[in-house]
C-alpha atoms as a PDB file:
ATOM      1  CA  UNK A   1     -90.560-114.251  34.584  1.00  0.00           C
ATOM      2  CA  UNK A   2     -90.761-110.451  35.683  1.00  0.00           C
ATOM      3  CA  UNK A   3     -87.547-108.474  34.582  1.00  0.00           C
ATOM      4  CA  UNK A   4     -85.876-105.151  34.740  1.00  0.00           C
ATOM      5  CA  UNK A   5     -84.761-103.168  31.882  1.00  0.00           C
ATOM      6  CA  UNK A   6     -81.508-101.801  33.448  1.00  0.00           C
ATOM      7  CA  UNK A   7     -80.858-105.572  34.986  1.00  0.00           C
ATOM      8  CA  UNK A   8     -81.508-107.100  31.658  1.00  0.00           C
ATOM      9  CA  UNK A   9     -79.034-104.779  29.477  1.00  0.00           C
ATOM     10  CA  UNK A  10     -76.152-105.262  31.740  1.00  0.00           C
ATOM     11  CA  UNK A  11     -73.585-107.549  30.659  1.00  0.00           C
ATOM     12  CA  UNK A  12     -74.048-110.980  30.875  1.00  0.00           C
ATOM     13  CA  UNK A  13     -71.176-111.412  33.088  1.00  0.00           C
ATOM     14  CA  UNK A  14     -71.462-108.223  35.706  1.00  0.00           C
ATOM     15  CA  UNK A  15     -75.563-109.404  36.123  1.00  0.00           C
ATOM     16  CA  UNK A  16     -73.580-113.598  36.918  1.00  0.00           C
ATOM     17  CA  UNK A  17     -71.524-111.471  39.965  1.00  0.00           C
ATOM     18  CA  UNK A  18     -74.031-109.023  41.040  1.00  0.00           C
ATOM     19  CA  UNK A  19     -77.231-111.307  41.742  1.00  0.00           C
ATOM     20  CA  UNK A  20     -75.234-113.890  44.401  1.00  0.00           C
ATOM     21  CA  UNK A  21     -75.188-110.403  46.492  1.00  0.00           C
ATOM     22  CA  UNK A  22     -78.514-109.639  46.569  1.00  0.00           C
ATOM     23  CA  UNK A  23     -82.397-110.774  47.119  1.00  0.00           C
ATOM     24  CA  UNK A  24     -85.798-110.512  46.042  1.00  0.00           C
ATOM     25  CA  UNK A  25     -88.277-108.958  48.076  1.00  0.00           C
ATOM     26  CA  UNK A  26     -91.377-108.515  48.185  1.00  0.00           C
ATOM     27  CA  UNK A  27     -93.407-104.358  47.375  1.00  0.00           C
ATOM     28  CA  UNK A  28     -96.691-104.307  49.466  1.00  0.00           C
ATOM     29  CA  UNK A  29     -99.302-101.771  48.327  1.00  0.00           C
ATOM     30  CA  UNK A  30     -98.984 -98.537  49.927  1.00  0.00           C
ATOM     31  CA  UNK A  31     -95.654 -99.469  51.700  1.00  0.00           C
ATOM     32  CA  UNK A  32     -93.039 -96.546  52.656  1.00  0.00           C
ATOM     33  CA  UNK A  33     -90.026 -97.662  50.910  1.00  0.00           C
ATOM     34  CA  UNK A  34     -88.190 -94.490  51.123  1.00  0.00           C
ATOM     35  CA  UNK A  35     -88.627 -91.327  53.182  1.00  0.00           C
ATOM     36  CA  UNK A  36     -87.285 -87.619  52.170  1.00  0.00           C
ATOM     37  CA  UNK A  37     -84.012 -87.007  54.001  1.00  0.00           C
ATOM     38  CA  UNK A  38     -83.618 -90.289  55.270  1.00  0.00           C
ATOM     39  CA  UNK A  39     -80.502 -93.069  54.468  1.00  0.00           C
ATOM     40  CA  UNK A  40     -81.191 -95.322  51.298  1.00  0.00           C
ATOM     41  CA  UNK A  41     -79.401 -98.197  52.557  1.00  0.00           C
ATOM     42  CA  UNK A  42     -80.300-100.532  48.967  1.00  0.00           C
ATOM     43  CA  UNK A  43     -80.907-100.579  45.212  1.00  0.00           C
ATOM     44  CA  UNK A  44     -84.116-101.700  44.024  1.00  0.00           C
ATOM     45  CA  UNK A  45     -84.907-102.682  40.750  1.00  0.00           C
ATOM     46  CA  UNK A  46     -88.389-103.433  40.992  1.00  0.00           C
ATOM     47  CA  UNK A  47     -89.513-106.548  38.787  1.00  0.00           C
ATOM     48  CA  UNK A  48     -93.078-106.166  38.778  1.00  0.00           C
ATOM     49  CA  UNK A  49     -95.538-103.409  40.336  1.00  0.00           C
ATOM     50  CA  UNK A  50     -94.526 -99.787  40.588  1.00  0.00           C
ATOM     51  CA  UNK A  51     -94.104 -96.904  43.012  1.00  0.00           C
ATOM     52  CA  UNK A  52     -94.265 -93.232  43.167  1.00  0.00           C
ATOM     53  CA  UNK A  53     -91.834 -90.531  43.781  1.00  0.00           C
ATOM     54  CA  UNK A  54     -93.404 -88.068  46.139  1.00  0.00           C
ATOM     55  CA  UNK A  55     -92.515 -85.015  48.661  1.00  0.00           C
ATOM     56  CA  UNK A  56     -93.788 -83.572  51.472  1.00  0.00           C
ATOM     57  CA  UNK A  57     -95.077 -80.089  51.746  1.00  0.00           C
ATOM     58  CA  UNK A  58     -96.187 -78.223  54.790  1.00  0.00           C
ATOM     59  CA  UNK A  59     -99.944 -78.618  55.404  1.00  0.00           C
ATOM     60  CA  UNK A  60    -100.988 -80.647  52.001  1.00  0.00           C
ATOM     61  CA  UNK A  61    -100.671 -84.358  51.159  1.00  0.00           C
ATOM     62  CA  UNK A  62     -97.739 -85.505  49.228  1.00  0.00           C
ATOM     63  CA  UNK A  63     -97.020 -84.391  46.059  1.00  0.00           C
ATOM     64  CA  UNK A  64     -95.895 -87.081  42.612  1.00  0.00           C
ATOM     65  CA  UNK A  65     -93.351 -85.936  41.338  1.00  0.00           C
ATOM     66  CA  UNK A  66     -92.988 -89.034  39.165  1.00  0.00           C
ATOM     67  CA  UNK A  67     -92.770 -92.939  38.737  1.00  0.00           C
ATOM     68  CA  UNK A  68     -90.862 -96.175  38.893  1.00  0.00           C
ATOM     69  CA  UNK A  69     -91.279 -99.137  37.710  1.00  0.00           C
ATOM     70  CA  UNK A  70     -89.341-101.791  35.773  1.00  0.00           C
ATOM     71  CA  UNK A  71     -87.772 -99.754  33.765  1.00  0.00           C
ATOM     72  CA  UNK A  72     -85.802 -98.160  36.312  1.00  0.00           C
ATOM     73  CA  UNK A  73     -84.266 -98.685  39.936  1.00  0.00           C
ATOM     74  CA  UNK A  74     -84.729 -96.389  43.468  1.00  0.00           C
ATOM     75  CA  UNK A  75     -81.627 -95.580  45.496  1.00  0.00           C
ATOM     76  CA  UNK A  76     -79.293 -94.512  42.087  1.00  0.00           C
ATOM     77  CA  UNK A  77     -77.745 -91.371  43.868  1.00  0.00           C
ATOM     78  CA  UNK A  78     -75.823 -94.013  46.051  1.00  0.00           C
ATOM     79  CA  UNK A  79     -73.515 -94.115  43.320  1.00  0.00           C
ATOM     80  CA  UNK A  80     -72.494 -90.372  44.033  1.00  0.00           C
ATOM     81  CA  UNK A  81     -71.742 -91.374  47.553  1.00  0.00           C
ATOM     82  CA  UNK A  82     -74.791 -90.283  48.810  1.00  0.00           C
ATOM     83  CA  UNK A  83     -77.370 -91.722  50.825  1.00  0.00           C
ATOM     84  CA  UNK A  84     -79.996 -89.571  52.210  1.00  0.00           C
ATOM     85  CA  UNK A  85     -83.609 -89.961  50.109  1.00  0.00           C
ATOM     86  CA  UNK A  86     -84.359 -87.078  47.966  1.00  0.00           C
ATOM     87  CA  UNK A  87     -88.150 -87.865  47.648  1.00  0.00           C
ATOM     88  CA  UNK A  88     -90.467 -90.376  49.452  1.00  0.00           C
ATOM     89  CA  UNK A  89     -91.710 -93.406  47.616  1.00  0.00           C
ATOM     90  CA  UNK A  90     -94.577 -95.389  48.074  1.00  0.00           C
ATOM     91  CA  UNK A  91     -96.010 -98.696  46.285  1.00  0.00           C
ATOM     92  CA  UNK A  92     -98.360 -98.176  44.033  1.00  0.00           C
ATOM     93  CA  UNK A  93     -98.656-101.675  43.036  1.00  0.00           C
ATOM     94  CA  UNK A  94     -97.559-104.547  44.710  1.00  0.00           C
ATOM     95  CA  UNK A  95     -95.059-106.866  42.986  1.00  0.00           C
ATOM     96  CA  UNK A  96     -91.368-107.808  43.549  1.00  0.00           C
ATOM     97  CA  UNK A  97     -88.110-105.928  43.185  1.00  0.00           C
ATOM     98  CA  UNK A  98     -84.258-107.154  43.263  1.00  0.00           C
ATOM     99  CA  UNK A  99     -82.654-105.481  45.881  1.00  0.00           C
ATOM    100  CA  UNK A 100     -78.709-105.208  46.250  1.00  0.00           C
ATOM    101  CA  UNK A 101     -77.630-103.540  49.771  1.00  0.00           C
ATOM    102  CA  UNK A 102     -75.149-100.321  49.750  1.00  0.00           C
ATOM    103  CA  UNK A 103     -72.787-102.080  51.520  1.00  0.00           C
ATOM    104  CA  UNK A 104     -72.077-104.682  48.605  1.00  0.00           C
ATOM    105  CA  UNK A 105     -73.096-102.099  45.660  1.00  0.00           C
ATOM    106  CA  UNK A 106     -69.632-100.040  46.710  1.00  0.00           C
ATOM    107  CA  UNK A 107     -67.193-102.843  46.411  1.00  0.00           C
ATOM    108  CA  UNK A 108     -69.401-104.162  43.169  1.00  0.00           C
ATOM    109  CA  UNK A 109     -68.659-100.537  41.192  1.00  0.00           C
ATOM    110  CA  UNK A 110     -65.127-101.268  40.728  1.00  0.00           C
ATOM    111  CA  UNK A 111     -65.452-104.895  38.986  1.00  0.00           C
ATOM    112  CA  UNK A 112     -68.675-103.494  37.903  1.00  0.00           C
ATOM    113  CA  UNK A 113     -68.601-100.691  35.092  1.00  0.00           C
ATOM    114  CA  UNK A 114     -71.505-101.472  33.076  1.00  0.00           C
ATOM    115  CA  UNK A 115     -73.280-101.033  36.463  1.00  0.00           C
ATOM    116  CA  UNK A 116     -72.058 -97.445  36.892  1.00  0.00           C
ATOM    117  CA  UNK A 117     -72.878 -96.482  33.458  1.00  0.00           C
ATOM    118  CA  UNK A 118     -76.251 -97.351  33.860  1.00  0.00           C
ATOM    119  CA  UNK A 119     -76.542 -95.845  37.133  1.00  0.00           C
ATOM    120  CA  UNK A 120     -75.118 -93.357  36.101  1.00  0.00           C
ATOM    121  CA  UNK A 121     -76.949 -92.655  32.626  1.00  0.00           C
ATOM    122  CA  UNK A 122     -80.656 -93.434  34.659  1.00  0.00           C
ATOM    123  CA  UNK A 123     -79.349 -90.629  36.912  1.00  0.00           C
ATOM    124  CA  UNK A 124     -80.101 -88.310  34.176  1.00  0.00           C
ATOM    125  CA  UNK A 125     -83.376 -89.394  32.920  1.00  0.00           C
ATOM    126  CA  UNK A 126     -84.626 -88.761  36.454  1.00  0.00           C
ATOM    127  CA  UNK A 127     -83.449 -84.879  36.402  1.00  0.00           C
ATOM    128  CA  UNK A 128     -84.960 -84.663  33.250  1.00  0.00           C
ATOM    129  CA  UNK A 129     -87.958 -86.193  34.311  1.00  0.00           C
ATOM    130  CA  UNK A 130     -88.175 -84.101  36.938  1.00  0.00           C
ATOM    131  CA  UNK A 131     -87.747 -80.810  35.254  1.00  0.00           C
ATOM    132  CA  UNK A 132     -90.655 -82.429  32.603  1.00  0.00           C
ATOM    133  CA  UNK A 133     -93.110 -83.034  35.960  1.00  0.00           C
ATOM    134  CA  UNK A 134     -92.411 -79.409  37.390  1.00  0.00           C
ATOM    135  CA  UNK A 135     -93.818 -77.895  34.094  1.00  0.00           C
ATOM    136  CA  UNK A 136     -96.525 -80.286  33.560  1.00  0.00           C
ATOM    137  CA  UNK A 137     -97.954 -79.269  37.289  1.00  0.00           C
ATOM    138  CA  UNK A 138     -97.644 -75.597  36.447  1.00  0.00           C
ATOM    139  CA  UNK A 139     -98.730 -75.270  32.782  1.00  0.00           C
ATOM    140  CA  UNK A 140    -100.859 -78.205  31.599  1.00  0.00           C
ATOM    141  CA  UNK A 141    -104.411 -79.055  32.707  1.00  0.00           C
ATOM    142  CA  UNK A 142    -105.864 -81.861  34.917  1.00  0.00           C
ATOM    143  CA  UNK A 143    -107.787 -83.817  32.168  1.00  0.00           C
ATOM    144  CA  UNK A 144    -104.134 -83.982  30.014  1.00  0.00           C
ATOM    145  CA  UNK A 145    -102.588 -84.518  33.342  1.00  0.00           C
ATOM    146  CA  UNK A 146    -104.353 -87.409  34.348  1.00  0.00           C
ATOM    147  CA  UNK A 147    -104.420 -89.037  31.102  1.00  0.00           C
ATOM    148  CA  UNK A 148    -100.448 -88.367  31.512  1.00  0.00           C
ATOM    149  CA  UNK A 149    -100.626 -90.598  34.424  1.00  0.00           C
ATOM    150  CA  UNK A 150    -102.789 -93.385  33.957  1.00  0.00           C
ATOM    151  CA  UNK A 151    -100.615 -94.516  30.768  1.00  0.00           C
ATOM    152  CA  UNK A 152     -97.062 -93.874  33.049  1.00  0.00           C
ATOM    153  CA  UNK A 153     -99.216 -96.404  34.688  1.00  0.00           C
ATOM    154  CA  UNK A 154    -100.518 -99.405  32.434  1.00  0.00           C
ATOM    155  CA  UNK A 155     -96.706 -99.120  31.002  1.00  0.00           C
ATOM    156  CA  UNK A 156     -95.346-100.270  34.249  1.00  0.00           C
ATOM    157  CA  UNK A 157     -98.612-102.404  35.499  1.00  0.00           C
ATOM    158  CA  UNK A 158     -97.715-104.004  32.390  1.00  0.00           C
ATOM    159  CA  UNK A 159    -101.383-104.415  31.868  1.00  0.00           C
ATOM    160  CA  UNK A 160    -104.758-102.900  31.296  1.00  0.00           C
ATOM    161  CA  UNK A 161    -105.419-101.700  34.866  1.00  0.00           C
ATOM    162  CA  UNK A 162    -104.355-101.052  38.430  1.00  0.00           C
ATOM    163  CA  UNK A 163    -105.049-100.071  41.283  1.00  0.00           C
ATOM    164  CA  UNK A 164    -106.167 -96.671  42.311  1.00  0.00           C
ATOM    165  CA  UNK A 165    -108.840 -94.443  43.844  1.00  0.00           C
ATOM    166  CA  UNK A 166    -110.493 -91.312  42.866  1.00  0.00           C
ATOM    167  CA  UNK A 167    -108.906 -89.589  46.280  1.00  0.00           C
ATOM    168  CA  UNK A 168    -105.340 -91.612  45.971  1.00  0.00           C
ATOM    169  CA  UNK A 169    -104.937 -89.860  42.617  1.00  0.00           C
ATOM    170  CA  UNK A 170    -106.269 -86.465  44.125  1.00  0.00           C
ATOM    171  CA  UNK A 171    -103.444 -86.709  45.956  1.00  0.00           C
ATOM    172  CA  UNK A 172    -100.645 -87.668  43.998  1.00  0.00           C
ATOM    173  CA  UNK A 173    -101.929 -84.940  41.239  1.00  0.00           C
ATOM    174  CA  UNK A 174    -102.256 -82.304  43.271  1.00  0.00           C
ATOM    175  CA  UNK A 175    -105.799 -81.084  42.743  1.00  0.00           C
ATOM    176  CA  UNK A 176    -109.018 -81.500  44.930  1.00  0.00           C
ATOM    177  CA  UNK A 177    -110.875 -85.078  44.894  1.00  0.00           C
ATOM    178  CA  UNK A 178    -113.799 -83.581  42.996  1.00  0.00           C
ATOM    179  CA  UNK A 179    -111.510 -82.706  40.197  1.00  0.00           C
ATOM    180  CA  UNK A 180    -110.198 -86.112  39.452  1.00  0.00           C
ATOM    181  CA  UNK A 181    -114.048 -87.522  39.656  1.00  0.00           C
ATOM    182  CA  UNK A 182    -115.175 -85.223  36.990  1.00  0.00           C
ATOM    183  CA  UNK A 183    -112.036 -85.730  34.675  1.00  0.00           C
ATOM    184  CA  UNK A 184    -111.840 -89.442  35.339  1.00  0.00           C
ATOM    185  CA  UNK A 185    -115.734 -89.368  34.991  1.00  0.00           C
ATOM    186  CA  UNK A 186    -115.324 -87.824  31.426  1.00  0.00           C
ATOM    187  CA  UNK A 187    -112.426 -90.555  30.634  1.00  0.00           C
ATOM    188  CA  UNK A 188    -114.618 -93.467  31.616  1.00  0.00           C
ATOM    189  CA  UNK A 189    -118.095 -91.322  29.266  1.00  0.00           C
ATOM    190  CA  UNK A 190    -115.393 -91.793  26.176  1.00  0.00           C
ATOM    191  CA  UNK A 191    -114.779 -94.993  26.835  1.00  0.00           C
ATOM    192  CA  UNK A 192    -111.154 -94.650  27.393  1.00  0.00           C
ATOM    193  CA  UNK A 193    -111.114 -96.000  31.335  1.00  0.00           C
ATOM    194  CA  UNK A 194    -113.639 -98.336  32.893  1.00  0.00           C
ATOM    195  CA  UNK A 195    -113.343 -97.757  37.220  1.00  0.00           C
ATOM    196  CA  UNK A 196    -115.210 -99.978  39.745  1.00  0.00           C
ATOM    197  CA  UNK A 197    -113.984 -99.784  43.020  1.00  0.00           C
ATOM    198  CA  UNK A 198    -110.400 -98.495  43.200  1.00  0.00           C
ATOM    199  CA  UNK A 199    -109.364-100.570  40.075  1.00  0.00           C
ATOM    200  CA  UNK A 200    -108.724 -98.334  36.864  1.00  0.00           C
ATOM    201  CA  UNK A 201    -108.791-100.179  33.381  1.00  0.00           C
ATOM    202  CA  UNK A 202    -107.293 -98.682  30.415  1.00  0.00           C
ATOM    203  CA  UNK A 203    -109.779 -99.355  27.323  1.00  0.00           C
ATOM    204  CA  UNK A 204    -108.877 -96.879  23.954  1.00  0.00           C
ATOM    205  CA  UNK A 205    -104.845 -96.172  25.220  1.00  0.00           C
ATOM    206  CA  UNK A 206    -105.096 -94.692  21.683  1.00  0.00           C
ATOM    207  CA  UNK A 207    -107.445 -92.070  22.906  1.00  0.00           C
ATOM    208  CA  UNK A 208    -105.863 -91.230  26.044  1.00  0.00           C
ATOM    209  CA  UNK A 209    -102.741 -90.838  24.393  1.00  0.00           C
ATOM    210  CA  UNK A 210    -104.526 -88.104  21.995  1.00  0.00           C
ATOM    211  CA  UNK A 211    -105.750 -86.358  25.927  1.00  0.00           C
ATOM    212  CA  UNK A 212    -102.413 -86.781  27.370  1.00  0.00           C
ATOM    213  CA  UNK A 213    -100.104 -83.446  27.509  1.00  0.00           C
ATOM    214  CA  UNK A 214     -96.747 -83.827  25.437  1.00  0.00           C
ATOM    215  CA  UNK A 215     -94.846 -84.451  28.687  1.00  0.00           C
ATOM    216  CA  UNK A 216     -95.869 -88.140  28.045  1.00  0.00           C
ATOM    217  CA  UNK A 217     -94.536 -88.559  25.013  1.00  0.00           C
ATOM    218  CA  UNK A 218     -90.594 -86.472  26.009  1.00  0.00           C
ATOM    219  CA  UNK A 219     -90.127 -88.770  29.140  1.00  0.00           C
ATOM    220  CA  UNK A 220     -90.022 -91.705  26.327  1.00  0.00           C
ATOM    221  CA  UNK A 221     -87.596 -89.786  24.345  1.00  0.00           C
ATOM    222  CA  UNK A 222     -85.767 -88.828  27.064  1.00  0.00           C
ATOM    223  CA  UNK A 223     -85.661 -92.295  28.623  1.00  0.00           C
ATOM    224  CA  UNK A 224     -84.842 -93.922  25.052  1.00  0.00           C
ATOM    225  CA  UNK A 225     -82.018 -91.490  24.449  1.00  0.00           C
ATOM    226  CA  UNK A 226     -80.521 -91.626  28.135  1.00  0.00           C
ATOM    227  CA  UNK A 227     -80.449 -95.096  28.459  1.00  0.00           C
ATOM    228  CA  UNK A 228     -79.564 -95.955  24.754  1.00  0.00           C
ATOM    229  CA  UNK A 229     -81.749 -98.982  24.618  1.00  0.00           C
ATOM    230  CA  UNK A 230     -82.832 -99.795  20.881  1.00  0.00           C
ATOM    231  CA  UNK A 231     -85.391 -99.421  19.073  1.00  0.00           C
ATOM    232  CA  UNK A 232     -87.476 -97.938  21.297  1.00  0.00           C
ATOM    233  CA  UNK A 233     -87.887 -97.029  25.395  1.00  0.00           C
ATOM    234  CA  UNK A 234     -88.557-100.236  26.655  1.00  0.00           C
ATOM    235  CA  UNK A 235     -90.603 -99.811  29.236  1.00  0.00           C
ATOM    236  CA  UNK A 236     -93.633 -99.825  26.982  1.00  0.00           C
ATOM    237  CA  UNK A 237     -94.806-103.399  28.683  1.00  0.00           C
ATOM    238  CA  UNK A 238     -96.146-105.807  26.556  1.00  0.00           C
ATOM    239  CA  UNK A 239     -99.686-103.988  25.867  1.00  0.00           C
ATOM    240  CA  UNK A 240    -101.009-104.942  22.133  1.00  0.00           C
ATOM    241  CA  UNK A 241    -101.256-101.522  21.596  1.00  0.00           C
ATOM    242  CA  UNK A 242     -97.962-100.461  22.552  1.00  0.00           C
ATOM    243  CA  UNK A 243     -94.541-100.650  19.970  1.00  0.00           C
ATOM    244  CA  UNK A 244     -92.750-103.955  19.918  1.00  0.00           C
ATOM    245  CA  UNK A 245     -89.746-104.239  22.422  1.00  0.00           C
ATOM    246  CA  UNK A 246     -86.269-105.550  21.868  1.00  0.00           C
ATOM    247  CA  UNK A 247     -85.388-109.466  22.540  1.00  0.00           C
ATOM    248  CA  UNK A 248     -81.631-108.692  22.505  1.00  0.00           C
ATOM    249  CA  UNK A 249     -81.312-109.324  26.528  1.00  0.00           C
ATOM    250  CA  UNK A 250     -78.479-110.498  28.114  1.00  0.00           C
ATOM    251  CA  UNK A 251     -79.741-113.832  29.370  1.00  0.00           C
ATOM    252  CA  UNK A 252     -80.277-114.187  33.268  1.00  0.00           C
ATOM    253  CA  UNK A 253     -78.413-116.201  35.416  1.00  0.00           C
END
């Protein structure tokens, strides 16, 4: 059964009260789940899939500015009593997500404090994510970049591939369309990637990991050490090649 990581280290108890007040739903690839400047009216916890974080700018295409998938939830700054959308998001990857409306997330947060500390502690991680993706666009180079990417993406496709073109990831890098062709087109030469027709499969995640920049590898430290989830960040999903995650889960309901 899909999970989420922050769902699955609440207490046993708060996750018994919280999931009678919300609903799964369905993520459709490519939807608009959130749009820059606009209300956030629910919590998602996406269960399976992921999306990205983007923004607008004046006369380009939207910008990533990072990712989401189950190890986190969209629509966290509602616990600061705020509800306009910093960032757009789009599905990457269709799956499902939990979703618990505003309205019954403020009178949960009282009776609710493991919720808030987990809101509150994910909070964090995205700053310091973000302050990791603003360097990573200015300093480090496409090939690293894109290697960056595509394993922030089998770690929430919680598989060997998804779904992507050659102009989608243009896009959400930043760079022109020929760019990603001739690094992806290198990838693929190694043998790390195999792509036929908008699908991306991850083959040596041992050798893109040695091509990815270092930003990779300090949003898993900073995830593991905001969230305090032992051993390790687990949002490394079940791929053979990644480290072995915790069972210790509070059972669902």
């Amino acid at each position: 059964m899909p999970t989420n990581q922050l769902l699955d280290h609440l207490p046993a108890a708060e996750l018994r009260r919280l999931w009678g007040l919300g609903a799964e739903v369905s993520l459709r690839g490519s939807q608009s789940l959130l749009t820059q400047d606009l209300p956030v009216r629910e919590l998602l916890f996406p269960l399976k899939g992921f999306v990205c974080l983007v923004t607008p700018l004046e006369q380009h295409p939207p910008l990533q500015l990072g990712m989401v998938g189950h190890e986190g939830v969209l629509g966290a700054q509602l616990l600061l009593g705020r509800s306009l959308s910093a960032v757009g998001v789009v599905v990457q990857e269709e799956g499902q997500a939990w979703s618990l409306p505003a309205a019954a997330l403020q009178r949960a947060l009282p009776l609710n404090p493991g919720l808030r500390r987990l809101l509150t502690r994910y909070l964090l991680v995205q700053l310091r994510h973000a302050a990791t993706a603003a360097a990573c666009l200015h300093f480090h180079p496409l090939q690293a970049r894109l290697a960056r990417w595509l394993l922030m993406g089998q770690d929430r496709a919680q598989g060997d591939g998804f779904a992507v073109t050659h102009s989608g990831l243009a896009q959400l890098l930043g760079v022109r369309r020929v760019g990603v062709t001739v690094a992806a087109g290198a990838l693929q030469e190694a043998g790390y990637i195999r792509y036929h027709r908008g699908w991306i499969s991850v083959c040596n995640r041992t050798g893109l990991q040695s091509l990815s920049c270092s930003c990779y590898e300090q949003d898993l430290t900073a995830y593991h050490r905001g969230m305090d989830f032992p051993p390790m960040p687990a949002w490394l999903g079940g791929n053979a090649a990644s480290p072995s995650l915790s069972t210790a889960n509070p059972p669902k309901p």
